[in-house]
Each structure stands twice: as C-alpha cells, then as structure tokens.
N, C-alpha and C. Protein backbone atom coordinates (compact mmCIF):
# COMPACT_ATOMS: atom_id res chain seq x y z
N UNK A 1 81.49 89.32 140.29
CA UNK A 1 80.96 89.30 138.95
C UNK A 1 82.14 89.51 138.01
N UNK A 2 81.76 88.55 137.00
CA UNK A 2 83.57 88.81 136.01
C UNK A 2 83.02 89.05 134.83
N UNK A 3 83.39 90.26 134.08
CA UNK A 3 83.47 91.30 132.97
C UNK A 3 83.89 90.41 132.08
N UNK A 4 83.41 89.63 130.48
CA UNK A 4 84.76 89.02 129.62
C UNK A 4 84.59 90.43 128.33
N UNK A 5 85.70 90.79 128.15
CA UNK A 5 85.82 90.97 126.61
C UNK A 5 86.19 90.23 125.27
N UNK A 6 85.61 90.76 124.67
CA UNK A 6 85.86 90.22 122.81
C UNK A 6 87.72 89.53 123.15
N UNK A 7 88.03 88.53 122.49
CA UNK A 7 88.93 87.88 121.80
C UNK A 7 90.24 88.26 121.69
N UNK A 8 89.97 89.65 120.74
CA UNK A 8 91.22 90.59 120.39
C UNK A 8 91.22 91.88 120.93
N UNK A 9 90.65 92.02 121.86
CA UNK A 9 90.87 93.05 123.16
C UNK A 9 92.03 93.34 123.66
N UNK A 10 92.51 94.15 123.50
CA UNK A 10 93.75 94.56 124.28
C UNK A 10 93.84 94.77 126.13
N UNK A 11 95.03 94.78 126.59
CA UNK A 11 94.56 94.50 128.01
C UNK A 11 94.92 95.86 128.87
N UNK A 12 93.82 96.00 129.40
CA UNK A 12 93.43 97.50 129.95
C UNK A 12 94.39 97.67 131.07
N UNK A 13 94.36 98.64 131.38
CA UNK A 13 95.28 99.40 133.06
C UNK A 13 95.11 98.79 134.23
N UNK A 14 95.67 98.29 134.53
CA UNK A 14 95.35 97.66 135.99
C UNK A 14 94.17 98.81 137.11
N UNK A 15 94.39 99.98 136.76
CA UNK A 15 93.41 100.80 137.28
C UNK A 15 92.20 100.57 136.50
N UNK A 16 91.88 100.11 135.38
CA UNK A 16 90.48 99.93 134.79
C UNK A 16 90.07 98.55 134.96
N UNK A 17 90.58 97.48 135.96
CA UNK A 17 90.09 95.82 136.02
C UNK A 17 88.98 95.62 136.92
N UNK A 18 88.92 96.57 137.95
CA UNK A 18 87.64 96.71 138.91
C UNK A 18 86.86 97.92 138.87
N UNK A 19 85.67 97.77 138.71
CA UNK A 19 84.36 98.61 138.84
C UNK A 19 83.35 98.43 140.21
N UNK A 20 82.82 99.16 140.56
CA UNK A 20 81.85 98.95 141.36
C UNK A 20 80.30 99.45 141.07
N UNK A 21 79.85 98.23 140.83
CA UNK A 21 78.54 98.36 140.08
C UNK A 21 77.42 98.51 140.72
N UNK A 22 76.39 99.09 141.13
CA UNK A 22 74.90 99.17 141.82
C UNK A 22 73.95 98.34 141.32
N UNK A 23 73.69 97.62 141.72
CA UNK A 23 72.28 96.57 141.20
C UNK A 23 71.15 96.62 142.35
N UNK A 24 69.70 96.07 141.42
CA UNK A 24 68.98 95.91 142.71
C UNK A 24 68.75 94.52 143.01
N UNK A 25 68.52 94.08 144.05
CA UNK A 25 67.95 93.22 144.22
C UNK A 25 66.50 92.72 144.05
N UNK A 26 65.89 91.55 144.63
CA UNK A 26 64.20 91.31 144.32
C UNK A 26 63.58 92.12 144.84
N UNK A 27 64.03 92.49 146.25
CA UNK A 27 63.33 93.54 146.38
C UNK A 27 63.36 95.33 146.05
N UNK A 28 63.97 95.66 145.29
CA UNK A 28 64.11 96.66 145.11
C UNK A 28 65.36 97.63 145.71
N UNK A 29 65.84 96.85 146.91
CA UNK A 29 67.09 97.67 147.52
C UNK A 29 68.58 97.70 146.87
N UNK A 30 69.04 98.71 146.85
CA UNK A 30 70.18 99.06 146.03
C UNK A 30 71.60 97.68 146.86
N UNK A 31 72.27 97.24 145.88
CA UNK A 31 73.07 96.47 146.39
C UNK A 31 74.74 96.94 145.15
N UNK A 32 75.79 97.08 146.05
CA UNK A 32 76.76 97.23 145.16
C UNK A 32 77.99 95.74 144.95
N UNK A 33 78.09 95.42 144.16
CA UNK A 33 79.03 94.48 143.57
C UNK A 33 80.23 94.95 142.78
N UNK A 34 81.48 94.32 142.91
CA UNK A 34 82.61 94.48 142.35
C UNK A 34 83.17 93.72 140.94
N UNK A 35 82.69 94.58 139.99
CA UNK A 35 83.18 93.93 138.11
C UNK A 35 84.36 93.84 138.24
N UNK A 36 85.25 92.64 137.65
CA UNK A 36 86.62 92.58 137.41
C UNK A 36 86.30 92.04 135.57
N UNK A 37 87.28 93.10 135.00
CA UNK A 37 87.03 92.45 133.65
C UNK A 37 88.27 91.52 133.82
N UNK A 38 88.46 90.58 132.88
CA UNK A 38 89.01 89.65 132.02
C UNK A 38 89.17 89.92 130.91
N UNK A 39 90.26 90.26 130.28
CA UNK A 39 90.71 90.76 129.11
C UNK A 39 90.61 89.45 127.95
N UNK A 40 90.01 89.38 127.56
CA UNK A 40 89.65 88.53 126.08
C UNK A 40 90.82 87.19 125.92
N UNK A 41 92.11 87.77 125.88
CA UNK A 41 93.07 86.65 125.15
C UNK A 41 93.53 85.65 126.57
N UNK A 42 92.88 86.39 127.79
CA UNK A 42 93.54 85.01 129.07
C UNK A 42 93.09 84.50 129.10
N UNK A 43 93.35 83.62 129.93
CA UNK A 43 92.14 82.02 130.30
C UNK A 43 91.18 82.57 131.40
N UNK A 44 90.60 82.18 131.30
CA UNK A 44 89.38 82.56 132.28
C UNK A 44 89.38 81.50 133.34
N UNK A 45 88.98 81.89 134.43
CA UNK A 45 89.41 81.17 135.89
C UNK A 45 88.26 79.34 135.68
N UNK A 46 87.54 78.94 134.75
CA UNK A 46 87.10 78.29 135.15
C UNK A 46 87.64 77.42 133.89
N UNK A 47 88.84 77.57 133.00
CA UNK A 47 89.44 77.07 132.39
C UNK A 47 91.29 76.44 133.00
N UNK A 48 90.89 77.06 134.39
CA UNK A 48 92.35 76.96 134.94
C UNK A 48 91.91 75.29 135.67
C-alpha cells in the first residue's frame, strides 16, 4: 500500500517511510499490511 503526500511536503526520515498498518478483511479477521509513504515532490512508481 503506498502513502502519497501533499505536493510541498518535505521528505521524512528514512525511519518514518514504512508503517505497519492492521486492516480487516471481508471477513472480519485482522490482516497487517506495510504503508510506504511517497513524499509529494517524487515521481511516483507508476509515472516511472
């Protein structure tokens, strides 16, 4: 899952680019996924 920020975002710590997020699924069971933000002013991978 990829995080975008605003435009003029400054670019965070390499320790703040991954999160690990809890979601549920359809059925209700806890599932964890890994956020990577994208800092606003790069290209975003589906512009490469």
């Amino acid at each position: 899952m990829l995080k975008k920020t605003p435009k003029k975002t400054p670019a965070v710590s390499v320790n703040d680019w991954a999160q690990v997020v809890e979601v549920s699924d359809a059925e209700g069971a806890p599932r964890h996924v890994i956020a990577m933000t994208l800092a606003g002013a790069r290209t975003v991978p589906s512009d490469m």
